[in-house]
Protein backbone atom coordinates (compact mmCIF):
# COMPACT_ATOMS: atom_id res chain seq x y z
CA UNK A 1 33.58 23.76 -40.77
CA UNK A 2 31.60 26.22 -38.46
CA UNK A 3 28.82 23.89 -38.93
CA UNK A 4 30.26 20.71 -37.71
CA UNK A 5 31.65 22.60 -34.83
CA UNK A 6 28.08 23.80 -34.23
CA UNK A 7 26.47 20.05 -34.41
CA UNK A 8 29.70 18.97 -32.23
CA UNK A 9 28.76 21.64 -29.41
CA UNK A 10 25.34 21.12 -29.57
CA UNK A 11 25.39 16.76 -29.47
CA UNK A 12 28.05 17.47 -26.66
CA UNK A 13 25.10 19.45 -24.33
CA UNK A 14 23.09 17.24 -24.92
CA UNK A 15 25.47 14.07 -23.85
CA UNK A 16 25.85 16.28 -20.85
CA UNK A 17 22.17 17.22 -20.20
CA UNK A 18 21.46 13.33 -20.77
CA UNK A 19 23.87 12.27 -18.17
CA UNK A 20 23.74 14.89 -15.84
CA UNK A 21 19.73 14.66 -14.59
CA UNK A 22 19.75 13.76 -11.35
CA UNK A 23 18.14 10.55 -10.43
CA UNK A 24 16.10 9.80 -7.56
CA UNK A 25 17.58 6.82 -5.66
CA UNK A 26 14.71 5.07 -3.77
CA UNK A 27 16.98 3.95 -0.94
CA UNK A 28 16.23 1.20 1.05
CA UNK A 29 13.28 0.19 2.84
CA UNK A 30 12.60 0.44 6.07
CA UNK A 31 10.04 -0.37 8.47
CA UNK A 32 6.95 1.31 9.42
CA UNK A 33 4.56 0.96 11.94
CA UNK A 34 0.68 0.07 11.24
CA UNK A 35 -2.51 0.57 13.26
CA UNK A 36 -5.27 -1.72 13.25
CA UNK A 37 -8.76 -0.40 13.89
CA UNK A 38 -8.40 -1.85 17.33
CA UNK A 39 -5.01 1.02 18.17
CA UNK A 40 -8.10 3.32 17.34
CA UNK A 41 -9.63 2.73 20.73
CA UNK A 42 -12.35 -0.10 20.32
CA UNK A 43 -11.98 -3.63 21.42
CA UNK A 44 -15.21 -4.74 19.86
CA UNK A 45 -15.43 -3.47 16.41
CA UNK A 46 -14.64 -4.76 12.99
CA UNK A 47 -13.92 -3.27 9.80
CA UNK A 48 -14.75 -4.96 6.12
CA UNK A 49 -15.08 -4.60 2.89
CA UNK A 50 -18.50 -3.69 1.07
CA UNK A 51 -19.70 -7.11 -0.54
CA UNK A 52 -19.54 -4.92 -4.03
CA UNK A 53 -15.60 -4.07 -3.04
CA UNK A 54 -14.65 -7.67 -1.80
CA UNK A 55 -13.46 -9.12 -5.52
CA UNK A 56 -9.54 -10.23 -4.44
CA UNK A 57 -7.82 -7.07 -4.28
CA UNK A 58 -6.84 -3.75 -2.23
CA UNK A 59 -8.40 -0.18 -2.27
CA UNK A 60 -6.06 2.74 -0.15
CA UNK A 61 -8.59 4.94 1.31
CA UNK A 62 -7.22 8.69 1.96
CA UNK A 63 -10.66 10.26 3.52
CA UNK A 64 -13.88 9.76 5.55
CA UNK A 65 -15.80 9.60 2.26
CA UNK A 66 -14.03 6.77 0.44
CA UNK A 67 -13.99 5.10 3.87
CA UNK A 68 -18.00 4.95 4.50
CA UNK A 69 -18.10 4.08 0.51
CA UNK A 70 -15.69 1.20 0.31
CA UNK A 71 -16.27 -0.47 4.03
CA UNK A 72 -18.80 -1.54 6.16
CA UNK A 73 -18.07 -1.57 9.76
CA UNK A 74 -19.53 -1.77 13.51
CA UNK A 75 -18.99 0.77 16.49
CA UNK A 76 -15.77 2.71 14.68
CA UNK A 77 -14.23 5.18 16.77
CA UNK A 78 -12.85 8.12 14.88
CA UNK A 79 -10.18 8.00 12.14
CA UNK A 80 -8.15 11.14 11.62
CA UNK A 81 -7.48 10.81 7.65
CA UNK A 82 -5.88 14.16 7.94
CA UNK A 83 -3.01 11.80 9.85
CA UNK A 84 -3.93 7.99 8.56
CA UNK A 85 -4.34 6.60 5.26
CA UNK A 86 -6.14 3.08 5.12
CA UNK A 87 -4.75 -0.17 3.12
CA UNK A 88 -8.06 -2.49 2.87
CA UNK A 89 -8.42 -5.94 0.95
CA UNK A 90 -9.50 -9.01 0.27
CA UNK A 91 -7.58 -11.77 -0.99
CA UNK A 92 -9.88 -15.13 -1.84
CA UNK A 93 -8.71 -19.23 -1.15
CA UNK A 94 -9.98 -22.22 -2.11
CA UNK A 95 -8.98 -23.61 1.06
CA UNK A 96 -8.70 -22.09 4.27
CA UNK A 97 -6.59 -19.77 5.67
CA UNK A 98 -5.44 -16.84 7.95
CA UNK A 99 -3.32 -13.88 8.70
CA UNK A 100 0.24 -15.16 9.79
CA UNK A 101 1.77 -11.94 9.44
CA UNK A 102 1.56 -8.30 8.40
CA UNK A 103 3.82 -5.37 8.25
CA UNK A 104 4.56 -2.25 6.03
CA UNK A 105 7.94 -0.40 5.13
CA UNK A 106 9.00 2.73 3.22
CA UNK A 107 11.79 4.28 1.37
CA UNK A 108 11.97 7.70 -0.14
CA UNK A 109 9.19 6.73 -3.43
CA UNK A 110 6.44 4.04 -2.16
CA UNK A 111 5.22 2.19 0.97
CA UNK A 112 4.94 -1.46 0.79
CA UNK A 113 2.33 -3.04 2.71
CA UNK A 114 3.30 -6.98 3.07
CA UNK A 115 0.50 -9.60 4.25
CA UNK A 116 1.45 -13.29 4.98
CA UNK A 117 -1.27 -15.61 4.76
CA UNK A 118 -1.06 -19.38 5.61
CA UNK A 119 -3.01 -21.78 4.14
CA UNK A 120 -5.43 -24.62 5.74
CA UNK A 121 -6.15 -27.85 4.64
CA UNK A 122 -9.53 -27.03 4.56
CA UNK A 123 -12.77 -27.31 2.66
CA UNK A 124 -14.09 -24.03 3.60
CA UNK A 125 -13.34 -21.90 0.92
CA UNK A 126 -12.47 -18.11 2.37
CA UNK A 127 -11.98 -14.23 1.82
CA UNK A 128 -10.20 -13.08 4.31
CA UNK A 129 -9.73 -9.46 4.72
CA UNK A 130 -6.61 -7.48 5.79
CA UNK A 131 -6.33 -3.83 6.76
CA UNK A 132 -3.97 -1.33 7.93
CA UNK A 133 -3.71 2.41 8.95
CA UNK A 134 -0.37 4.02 8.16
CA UNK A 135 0.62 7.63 8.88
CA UNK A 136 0.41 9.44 5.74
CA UNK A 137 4.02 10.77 4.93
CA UNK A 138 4.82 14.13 4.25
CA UNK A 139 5.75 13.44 0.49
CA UNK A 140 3.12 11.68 -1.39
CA UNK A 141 4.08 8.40 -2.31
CA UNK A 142 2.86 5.20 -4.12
CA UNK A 143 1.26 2.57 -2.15
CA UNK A 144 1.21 -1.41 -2.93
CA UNK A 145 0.70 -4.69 -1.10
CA UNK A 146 2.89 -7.94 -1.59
CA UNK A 147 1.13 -10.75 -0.72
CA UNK A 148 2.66 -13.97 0.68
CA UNK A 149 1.01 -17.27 1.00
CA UNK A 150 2.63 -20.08 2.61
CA UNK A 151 1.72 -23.96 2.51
């Protein structure tokens, strides 16, 4: 009998461990500002890929090293990655295309990066690159990018 009270108390902590863990609710997401290299204080530069580093996806760059590995660029003012993180990428058409509109929000586990492309009838085939610089928050959290492409 003092046995099955035993199991009884014991399966009953752990129904109440199981159910009382607090989970993290992600809440929802809300907007965020991003900097293009241009906010940095240059009219005139640009900011790519490496040819090695273009292959249809994103890198998030956290400091000057992985910067000057993963990018080539022309007459880049300073980048505080102490403040800024950097979203980079490359997404590839077989048809033209272009930017129609970028923006990032947060909540309290990731930051969401979304790019809008819209396609060209075209015969140019195209990589066209995207970037953005977004304050780095005081909590780490995980970083993705949606991508949108419309007719």
């Amino acid at each position: 009998m003092k046995a099955s009270i035993r199991i009884l108390f014991l399966c009953g902590i752990i129904v109440l461990t199981a159910f009382s863990c607090k989970k993290e609710n992600p809440g929802d997401l809300k907007p965020i500002e991003i900097k293009k290299i241009t906010d940095f204080g240059c009219d005139d530069c640009y900011l790519l890929l490496k040819p090695e580093y273009s292959n249809d996806t994103y890198y998030v760059i956290y400091s000057e090293n992985d910067f000057t590995k993963y990018t080539t660029s022309e007459n880049i003012p300073s980048i505080d990655f102490e403040k800024y993180f950097l979203i980079i990428g490359v997404k590839r058409f077989n048809t033209g295309a272009e930017i129609l509109k970028e923006k990032a929000k947060t909540n309290n586990i990731e930051i969401v990066y979304y790019v809008t492309f819209l396609k060209h009838i075209s015969t140019v085939a195209l990589g066209i690159g995207y970037h953005a610089f977004i304050e780095k928050p005081v909590k780490e959290k995980a970083v993705r990018v949606e991508i949108t492409i419309e007719p």
